[in-house]
PDB file of N, CA and C in Angstrom:
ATOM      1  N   UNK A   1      -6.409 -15.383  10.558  1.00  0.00           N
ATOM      2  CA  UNK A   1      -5.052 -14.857  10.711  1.00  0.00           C
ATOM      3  C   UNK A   1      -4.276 -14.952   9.399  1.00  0.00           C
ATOM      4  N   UNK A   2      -4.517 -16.356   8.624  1.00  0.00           N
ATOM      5  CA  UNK A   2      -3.482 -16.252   7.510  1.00  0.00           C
ATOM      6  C   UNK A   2      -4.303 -15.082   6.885  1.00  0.00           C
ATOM      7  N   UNK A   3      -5.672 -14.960   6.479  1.00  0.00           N
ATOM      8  CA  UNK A   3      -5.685 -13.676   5.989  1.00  0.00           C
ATOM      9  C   UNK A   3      -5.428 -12.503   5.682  1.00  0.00           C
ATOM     10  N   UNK A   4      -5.005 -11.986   7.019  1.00  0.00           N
ATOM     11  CA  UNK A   4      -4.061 -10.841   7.303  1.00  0.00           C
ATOM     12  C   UNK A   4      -2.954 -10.824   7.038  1.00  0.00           C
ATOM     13  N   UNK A   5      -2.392 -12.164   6.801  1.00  0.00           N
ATOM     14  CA  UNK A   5      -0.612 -11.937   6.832  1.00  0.00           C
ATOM     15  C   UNK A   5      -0.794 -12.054   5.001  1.00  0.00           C
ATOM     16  N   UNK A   6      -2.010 -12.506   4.501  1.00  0.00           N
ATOM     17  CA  UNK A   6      -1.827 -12.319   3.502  1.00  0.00           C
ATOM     18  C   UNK A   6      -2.202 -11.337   2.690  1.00  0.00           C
ATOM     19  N   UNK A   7      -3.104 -10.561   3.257  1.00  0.00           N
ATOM     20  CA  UNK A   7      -3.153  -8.633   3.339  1.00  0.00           C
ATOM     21  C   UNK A   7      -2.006  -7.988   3.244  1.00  0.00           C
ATOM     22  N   UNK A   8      -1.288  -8.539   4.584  1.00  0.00           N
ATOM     23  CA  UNK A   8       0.175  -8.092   4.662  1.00  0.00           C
ATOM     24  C   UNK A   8       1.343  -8.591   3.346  1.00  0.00           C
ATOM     25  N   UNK A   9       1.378  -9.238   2.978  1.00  0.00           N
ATOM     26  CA  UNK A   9       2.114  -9.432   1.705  1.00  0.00           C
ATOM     27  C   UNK A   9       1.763  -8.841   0.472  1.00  0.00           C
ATOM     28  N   UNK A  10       0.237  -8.339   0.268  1.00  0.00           N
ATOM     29  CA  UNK A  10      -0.387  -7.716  -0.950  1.00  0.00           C
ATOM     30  C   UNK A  10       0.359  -6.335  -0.972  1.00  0.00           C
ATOM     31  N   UNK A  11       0.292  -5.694   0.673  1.00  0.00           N
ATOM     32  CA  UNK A  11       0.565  -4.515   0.692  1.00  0.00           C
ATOM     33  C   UNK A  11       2.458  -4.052   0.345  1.00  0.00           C
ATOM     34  N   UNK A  12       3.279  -5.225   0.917  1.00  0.00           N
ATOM     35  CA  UNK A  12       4.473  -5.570   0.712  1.00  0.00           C
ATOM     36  C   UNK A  12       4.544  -5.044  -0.511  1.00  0.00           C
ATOM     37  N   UNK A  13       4.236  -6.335  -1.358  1.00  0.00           N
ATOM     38  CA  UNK A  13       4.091  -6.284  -2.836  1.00  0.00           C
ATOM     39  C   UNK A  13       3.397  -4.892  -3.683  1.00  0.00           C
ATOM     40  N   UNK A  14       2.896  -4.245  -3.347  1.00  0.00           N
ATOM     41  CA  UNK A  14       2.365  -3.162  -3.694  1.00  0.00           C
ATOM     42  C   UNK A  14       2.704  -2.105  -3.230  1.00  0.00           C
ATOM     43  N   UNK A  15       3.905  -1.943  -2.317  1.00  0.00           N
ATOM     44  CA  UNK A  15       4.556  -0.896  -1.801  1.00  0.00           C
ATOM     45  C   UNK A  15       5.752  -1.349  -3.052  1.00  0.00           C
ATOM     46  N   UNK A  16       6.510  -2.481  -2.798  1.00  0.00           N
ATOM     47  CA  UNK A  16       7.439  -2.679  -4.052  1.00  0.00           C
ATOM     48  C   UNK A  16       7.212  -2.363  -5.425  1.00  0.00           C
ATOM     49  N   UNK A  17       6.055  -2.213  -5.718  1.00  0.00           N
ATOM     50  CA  UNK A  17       5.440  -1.908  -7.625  1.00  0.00           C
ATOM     51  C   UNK A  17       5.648  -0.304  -7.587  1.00  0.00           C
ATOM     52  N   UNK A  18       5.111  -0.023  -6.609  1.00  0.00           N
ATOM     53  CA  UNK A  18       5.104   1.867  -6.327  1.00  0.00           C
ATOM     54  C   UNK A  18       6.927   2.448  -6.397  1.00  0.00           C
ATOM     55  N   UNK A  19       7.600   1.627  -5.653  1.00  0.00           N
ATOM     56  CA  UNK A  19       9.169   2.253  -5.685  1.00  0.00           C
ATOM     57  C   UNK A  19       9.506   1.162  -6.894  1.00  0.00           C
ATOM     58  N   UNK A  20       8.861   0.544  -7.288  1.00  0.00           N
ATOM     59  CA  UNK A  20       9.707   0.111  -9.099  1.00  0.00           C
ATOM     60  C   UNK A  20       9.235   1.181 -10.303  1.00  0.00           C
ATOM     61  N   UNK A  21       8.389   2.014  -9.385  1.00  0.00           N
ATOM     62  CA  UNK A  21       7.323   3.047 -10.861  1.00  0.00           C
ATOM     63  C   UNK A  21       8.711   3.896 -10.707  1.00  0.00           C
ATOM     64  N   UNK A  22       9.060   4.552  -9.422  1.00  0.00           N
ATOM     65  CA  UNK A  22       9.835   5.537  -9.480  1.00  0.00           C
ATOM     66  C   UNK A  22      11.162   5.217  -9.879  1.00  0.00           C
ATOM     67  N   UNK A  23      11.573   4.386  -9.578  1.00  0.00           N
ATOM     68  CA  UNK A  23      13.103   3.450  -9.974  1.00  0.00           C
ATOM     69  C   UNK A  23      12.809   3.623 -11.658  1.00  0.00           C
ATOM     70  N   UNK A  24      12.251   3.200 -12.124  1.00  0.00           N
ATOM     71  CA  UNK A  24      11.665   3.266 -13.891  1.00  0.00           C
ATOM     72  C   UNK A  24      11.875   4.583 -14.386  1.00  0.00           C
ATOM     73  N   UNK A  25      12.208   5.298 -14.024  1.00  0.00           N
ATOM     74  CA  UNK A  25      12.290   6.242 -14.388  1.00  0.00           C
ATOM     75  C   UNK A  25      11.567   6.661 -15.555  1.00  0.00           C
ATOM     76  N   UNK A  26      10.138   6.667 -15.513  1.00  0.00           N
ATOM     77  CA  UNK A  26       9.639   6.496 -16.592  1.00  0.00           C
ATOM     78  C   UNK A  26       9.736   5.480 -18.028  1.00  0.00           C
ATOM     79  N   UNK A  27       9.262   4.401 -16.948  1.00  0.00           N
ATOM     80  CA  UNK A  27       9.824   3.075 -18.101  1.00  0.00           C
ATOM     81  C   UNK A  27      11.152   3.388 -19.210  1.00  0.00           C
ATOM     82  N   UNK A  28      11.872   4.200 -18.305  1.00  0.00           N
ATOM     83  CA  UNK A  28      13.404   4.264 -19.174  1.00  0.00           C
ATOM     84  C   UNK A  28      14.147   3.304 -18.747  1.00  0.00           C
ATOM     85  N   UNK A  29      13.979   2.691 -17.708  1.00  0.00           N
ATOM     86  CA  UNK A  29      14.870   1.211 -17.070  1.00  0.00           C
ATOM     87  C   UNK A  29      13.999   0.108 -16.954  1.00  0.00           C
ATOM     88  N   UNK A  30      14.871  -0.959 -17.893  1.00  0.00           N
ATOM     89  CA  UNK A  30      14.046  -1.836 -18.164  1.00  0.00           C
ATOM     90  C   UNK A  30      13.863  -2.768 -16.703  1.00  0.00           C
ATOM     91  N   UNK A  31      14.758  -3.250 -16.375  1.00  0.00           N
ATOM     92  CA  UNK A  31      14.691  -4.151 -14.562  1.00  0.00           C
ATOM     93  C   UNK A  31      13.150  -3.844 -13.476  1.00  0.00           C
ATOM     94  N   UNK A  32      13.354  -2.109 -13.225  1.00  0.00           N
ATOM     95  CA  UNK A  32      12.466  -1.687 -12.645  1.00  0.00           C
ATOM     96  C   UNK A  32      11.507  -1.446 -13.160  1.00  0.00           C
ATOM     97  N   UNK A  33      11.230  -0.892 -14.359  1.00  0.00           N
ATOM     98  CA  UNK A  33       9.931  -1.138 -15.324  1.00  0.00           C
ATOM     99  C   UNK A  33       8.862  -2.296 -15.402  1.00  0.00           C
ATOM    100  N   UNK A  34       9.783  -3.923 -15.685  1.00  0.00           N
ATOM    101  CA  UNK A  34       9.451  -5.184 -15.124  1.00  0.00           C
ATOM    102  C   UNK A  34       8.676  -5.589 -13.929  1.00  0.00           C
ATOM    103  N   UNK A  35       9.535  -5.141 -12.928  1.00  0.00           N
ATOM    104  CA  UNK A  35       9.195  -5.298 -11.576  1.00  0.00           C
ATOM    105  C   UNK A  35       7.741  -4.481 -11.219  1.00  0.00           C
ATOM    106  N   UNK A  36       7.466  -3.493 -11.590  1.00  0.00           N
ATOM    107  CA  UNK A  36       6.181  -2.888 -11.404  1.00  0.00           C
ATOM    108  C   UNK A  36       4.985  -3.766 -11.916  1.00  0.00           C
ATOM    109  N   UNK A  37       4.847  -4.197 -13.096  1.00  0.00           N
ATOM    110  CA  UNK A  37       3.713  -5.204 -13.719  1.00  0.00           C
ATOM    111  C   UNK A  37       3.863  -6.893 -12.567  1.00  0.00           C
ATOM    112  N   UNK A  38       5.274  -6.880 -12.177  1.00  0.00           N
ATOM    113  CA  UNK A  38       5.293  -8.320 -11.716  1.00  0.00           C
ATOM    114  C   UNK A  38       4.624  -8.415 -10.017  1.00  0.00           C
ATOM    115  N   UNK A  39       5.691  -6.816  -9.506  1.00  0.00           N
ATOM    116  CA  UNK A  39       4.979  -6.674  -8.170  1.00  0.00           C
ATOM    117  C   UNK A  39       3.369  -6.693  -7.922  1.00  0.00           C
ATOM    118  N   UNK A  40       3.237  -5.728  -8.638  1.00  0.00           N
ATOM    119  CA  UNK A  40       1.531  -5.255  -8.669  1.00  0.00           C
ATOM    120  C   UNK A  40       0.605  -6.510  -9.266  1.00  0.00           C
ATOM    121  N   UNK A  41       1.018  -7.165  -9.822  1.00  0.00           N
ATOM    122  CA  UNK A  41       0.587  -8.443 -10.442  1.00  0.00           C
ATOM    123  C   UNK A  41       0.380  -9.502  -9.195  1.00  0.00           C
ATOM    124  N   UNK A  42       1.669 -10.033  -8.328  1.00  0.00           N
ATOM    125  CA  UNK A  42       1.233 -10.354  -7.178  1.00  0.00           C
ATOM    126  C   UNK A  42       0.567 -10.057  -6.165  1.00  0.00           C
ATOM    127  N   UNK A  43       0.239  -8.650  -5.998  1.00  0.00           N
ATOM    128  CA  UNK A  43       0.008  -7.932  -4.994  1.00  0.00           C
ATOM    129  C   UNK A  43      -1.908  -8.018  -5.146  1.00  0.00           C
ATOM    130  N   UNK A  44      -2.142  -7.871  -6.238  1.00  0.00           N
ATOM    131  CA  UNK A  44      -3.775  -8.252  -6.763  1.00  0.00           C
ATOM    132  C   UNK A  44      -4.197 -10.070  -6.926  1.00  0.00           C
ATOM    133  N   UNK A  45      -3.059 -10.558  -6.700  1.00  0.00           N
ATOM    134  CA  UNK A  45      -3.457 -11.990  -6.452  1.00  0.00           C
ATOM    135  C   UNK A  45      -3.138 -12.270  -4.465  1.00  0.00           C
ATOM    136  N   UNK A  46      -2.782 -11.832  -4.291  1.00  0.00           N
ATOM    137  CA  UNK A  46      -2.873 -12.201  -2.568  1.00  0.00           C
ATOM    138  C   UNK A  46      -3.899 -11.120  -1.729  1.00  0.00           C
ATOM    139  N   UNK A  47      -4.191  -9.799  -2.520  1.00  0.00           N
ATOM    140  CA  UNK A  47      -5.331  -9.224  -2.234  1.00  0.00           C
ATOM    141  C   UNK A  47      -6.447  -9.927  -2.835  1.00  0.00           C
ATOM    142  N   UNK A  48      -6.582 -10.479  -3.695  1.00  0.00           N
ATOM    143  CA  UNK A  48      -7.658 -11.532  -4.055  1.00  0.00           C
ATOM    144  C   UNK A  48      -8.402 -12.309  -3.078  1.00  0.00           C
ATOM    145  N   UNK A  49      -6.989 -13.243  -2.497  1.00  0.00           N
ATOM    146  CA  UNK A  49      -6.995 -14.012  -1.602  1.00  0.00           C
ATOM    147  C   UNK A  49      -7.754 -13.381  -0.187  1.00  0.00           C
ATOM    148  N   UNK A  50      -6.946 -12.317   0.371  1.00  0.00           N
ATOM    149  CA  UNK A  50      -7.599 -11.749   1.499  1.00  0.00           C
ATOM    150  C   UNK A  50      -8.801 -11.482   1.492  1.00  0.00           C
ATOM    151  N   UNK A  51      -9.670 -11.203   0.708  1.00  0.00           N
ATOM    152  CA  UNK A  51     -10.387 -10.838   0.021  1.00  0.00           C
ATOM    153  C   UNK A  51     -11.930 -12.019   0.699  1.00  0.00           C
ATOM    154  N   UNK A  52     -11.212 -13.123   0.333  1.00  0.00           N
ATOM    155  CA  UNK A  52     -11.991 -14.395   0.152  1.00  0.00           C
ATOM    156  C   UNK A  52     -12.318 -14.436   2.171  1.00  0.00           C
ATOM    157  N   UNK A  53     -11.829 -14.050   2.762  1.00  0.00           N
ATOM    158  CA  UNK A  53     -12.218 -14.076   4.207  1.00  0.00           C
ATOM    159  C   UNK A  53     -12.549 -12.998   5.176  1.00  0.00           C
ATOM    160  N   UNK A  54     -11.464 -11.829   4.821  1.00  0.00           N
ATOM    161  CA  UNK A  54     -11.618 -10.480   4.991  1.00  0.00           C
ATOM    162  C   UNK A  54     -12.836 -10.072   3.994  1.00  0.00           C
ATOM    163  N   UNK A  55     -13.588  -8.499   4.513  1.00  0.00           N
ATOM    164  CA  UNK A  55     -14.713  -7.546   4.096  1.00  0.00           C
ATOM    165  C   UNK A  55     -13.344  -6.630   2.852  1.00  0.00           C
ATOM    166  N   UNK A  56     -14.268  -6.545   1.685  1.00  0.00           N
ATOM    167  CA  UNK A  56     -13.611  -6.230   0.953  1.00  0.00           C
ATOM    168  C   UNK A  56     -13.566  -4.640   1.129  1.00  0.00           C
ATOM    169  N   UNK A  57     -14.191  -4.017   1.826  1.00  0.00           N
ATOM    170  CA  UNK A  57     -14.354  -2.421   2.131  1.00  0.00           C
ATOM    171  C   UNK A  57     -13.126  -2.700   3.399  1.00  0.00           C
ATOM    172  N   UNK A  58     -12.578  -2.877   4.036  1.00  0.00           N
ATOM    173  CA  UNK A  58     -11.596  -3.459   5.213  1.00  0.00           C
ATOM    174  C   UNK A  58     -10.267  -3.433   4.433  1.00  0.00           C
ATOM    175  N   UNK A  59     -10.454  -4.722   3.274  1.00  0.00           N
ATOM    176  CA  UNK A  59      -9.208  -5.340   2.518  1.00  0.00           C
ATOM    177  C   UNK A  59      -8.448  -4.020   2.173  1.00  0.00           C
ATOM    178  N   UNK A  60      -9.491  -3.379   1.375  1.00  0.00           N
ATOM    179  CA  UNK A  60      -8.699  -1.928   0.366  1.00  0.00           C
ATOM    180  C   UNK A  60      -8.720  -1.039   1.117  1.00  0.00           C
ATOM    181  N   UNK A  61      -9.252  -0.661   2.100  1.00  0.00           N
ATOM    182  CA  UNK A  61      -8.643   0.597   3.149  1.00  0.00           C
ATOM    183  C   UNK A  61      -7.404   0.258   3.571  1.00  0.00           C
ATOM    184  N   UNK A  62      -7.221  -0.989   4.136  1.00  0.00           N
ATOM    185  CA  UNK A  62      -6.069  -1.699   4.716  1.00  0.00           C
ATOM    186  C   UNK A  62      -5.320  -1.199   3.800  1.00  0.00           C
ATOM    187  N   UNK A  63      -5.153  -1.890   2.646  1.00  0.00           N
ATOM    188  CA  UNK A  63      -4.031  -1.969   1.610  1.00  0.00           C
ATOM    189  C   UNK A  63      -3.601  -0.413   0.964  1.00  0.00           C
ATOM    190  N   UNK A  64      -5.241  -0.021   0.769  1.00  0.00           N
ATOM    191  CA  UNK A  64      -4.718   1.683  -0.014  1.00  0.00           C
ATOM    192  C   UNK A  64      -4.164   1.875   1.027  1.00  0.00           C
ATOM    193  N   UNK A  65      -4.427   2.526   2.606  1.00  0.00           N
ATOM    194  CA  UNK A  65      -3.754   3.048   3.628  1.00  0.00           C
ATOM    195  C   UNK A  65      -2.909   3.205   4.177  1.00  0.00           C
ATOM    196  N   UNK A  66      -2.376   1.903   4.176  1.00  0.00           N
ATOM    197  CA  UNK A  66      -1.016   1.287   4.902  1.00  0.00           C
ATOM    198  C   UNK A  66      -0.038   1.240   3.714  1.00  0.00           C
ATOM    199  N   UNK A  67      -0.217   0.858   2.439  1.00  0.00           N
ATOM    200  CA  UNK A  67       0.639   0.920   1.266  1.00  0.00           C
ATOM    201  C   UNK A  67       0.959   3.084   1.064  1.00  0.00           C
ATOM    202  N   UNK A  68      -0.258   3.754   0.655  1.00  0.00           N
ATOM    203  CA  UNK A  68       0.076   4.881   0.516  1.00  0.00           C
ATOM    204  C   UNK A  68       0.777   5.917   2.094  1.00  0.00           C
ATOM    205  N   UNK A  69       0.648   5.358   2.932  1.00  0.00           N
ATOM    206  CA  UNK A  69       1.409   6.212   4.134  1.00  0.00           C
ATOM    207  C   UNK A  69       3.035   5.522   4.197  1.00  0.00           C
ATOM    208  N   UNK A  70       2.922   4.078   4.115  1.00  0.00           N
ATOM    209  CA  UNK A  70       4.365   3.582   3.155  1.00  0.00           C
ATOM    210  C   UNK A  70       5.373   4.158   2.586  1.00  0.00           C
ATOM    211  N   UNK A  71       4.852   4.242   1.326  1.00  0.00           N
ATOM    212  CA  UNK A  71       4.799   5.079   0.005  1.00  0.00           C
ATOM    213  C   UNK A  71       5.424   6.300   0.560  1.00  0.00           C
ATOM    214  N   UNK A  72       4.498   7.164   1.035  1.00  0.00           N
ATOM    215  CA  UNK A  72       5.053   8.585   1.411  1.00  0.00           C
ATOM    216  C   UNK A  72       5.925   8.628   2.323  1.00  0.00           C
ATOM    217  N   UNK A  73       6.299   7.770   3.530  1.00  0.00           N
ATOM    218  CA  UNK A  73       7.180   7.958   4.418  1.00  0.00           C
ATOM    219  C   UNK A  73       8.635   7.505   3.947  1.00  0.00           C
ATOM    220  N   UNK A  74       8.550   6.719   2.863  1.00  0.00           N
ATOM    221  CA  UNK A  74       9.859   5.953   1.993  1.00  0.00           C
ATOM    222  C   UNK A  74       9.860   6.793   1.179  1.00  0.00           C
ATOM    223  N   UNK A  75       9.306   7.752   0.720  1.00  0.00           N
ATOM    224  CA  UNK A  75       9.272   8.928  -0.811  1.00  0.00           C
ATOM    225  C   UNK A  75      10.436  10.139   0.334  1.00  0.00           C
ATOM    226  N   UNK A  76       9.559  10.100   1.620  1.00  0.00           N
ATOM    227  CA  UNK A  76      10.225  11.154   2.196  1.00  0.00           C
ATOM    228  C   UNK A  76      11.424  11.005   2.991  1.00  0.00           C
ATOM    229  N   UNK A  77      11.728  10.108   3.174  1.00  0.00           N
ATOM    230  CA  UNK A  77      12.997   9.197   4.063  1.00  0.00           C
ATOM    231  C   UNK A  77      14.402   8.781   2.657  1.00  0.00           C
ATOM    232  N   UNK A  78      13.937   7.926   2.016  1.00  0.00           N
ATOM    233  CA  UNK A  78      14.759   7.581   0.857  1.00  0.00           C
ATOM    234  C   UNK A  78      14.884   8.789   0.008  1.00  0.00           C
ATOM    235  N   UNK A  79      13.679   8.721  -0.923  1.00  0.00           N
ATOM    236  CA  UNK A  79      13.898   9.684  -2.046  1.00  0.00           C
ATOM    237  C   UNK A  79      14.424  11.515  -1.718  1.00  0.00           C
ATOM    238  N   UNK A  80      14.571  11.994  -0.426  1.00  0.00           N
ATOM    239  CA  UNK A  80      14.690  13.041  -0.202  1.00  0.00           C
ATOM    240  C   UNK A  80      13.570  14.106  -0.294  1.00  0.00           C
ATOM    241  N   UNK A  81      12.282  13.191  -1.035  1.00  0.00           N
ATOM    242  CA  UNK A  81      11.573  14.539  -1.069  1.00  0.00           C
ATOM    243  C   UNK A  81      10.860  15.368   0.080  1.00  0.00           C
ATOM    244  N   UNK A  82      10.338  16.719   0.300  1.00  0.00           N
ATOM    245  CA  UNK A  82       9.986  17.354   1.027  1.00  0.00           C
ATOM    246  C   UNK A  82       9.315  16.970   2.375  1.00  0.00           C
ATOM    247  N   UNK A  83       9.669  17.308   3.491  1.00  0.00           N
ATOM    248  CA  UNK A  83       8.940  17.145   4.492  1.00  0.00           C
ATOM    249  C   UNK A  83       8.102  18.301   5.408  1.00  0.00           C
ATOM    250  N   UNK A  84       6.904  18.177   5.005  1.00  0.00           N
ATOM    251  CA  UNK A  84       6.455  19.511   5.894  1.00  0.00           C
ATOM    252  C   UNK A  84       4.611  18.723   6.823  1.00  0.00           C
ATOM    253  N   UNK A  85       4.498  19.852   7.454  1.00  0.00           N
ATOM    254  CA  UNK A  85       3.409  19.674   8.743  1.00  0.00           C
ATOM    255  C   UNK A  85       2.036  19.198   7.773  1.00  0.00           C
ATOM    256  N   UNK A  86       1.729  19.537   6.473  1.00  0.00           N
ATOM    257  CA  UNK A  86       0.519  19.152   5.665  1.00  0.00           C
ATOM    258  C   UNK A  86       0.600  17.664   5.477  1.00  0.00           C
ATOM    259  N   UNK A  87       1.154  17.022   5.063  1.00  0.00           N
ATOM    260  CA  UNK A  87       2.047  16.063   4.491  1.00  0.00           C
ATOM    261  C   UNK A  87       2.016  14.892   5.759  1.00  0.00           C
ATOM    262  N   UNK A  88       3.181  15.245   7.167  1.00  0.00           N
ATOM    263  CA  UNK A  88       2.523  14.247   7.799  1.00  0.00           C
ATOM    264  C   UNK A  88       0.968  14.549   8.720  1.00  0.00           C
ATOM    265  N   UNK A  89       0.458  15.297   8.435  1.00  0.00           N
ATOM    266  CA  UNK A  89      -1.052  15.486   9.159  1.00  0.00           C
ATOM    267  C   UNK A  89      -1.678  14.398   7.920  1.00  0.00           C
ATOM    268  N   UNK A  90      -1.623  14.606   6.679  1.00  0.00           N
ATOM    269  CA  UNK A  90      -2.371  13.739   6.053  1.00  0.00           C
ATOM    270  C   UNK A  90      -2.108  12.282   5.806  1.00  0.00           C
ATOM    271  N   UNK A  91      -0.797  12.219   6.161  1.00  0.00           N
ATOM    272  CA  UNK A  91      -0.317  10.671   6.351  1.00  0.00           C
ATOM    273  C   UNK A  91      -1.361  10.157   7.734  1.00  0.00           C
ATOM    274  N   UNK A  92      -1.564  10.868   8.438  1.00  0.00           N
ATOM    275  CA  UNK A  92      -2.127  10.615   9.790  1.00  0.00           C
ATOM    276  C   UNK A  92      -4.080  10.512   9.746  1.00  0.00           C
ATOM    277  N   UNK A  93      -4.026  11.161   8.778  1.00  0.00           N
ATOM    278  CA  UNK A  93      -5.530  11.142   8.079  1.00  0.00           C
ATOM    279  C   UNK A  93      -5.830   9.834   7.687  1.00  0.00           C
ATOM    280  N   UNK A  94      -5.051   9.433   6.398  1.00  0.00           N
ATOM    281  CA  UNK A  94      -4.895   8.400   6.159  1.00  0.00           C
ATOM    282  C   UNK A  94      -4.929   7.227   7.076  1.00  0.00           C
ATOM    283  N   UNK A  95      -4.454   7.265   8.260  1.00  0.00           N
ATOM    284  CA  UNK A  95      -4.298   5.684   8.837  1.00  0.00           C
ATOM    285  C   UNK A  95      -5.881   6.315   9.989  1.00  0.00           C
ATOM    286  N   UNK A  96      -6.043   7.317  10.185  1.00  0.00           N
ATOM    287  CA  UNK A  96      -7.514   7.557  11.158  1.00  0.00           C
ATOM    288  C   UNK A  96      -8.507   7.066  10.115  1.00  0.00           C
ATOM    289  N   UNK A  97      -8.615   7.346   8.927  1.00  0.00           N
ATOM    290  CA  UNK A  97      -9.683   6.286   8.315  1.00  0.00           C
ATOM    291  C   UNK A  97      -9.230   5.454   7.800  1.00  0.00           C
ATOM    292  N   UNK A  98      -8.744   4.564   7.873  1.00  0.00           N
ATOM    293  CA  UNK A  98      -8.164   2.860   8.112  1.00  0.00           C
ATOM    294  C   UNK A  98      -8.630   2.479   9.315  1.00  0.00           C
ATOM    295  N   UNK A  99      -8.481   2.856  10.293  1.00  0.00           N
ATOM    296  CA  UNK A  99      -8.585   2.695  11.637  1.00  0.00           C
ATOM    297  C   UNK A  99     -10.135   2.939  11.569  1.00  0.00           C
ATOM    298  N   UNK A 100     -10.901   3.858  11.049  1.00  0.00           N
ATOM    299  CA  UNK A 100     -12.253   4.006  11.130  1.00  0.00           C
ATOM    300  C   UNK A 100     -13.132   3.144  10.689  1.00  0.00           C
ATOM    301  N   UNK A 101     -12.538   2.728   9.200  1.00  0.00           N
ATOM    302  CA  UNK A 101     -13.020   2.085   8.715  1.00  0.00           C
ATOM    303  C   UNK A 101     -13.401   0.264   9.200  1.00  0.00           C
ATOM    304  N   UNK A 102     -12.012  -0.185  10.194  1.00  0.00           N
ATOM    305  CA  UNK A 102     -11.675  -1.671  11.001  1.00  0.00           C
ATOM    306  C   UNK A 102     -12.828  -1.367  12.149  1.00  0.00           C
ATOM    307  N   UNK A 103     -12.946   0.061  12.526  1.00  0.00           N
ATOM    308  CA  UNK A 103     -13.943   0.193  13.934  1.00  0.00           C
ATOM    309  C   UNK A 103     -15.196  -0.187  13.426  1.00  0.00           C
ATOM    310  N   UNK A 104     -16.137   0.344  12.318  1.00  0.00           N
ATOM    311  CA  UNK A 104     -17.021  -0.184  11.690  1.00  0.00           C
ATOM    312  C   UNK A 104     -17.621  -1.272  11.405  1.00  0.00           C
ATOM    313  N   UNK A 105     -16.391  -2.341  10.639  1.00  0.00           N
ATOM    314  CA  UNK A 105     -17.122  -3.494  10.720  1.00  0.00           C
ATOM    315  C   UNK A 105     -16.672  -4.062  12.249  1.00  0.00           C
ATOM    316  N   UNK A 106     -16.151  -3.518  13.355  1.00  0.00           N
ATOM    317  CA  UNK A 106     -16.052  -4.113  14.632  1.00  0.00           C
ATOM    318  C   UNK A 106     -17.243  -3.718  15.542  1.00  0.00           C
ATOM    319  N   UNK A 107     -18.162  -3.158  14.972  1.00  0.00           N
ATOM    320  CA  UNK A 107     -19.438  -2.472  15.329  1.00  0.00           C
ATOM    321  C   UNK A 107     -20.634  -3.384  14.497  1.00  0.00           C
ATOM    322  N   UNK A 108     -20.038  -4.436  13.836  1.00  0.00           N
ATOM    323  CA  UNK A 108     -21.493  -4.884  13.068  1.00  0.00           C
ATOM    324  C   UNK A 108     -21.778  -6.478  13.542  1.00  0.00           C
TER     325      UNK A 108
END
C-alpha cells in the first residue's frame, strides 16, 4: 500500500513539473523554471521508490497515464485550451491501457 501512495505522490509531483514547464514560459520565469527541475527531481525519486515493490512496466504506465490524462484535463480546464471528441477519446485510450496494462500483471 505505501507503495502506491507513493506512486501517487511521484505522479503529484510530476503533474506539478509539467504545469511549472508551462508557467516558465519558456524558462522566461525564473520561480516556475526552478520548480520544474525540483518537481520532476522528486517525482523520479519516489518513482524510484515505487519501483522497489511495484512491477516497473505497472509503475510507468501508472505514472505516464494518470500524470498525462492529468496534464490534459488541467491544460483543458485551466489553461483554456481546446476541447474536442479526439482529445477526450484519447484521454480515455490512455487510462484503457493503464487499466490493461494492471489486468496483466493481475493475470500472472
Amino acid at each position: 500500500m505505501q507503495a502506491w501512495l507513493t506512486l501517487g505522490c511521484a505522479i503529484l509531483l510530476e503533474i506539478a513539473g509539467t504545469i511549472s514547464m508551462k508557467l516558465s514560459y519558456g524558462f522566461t520565469r525564473l520561480w516556475p523554471s526552478i520548480l520544474i527541475f525540483v518537481f520532476y527531481s522528486a517525482s523520479f525519486v519516489a518513482l524510484t521508490f515505487a519501483i522497489k515493490r511495484i512491477e516497473v512496466s505497472v509503475v510507468y504506465a501508472v505514472w505516464s497515464a494518470v500524470g498525462t490524462a492529468a496534464v490534459a484535463t488541467i491544460g483543458m480546464w485551466y489553461f483554456q485550451e481546446t476541447v474536442n471528441v479526439i482529445k477526450i477519446a484519447s484521454i480515455v485510450l490512455i487510462i484503457i491501457g493503464m487499466i490493461g496494462v494492471n489486468l496483466g500483471q493481475a493475470l500472472d
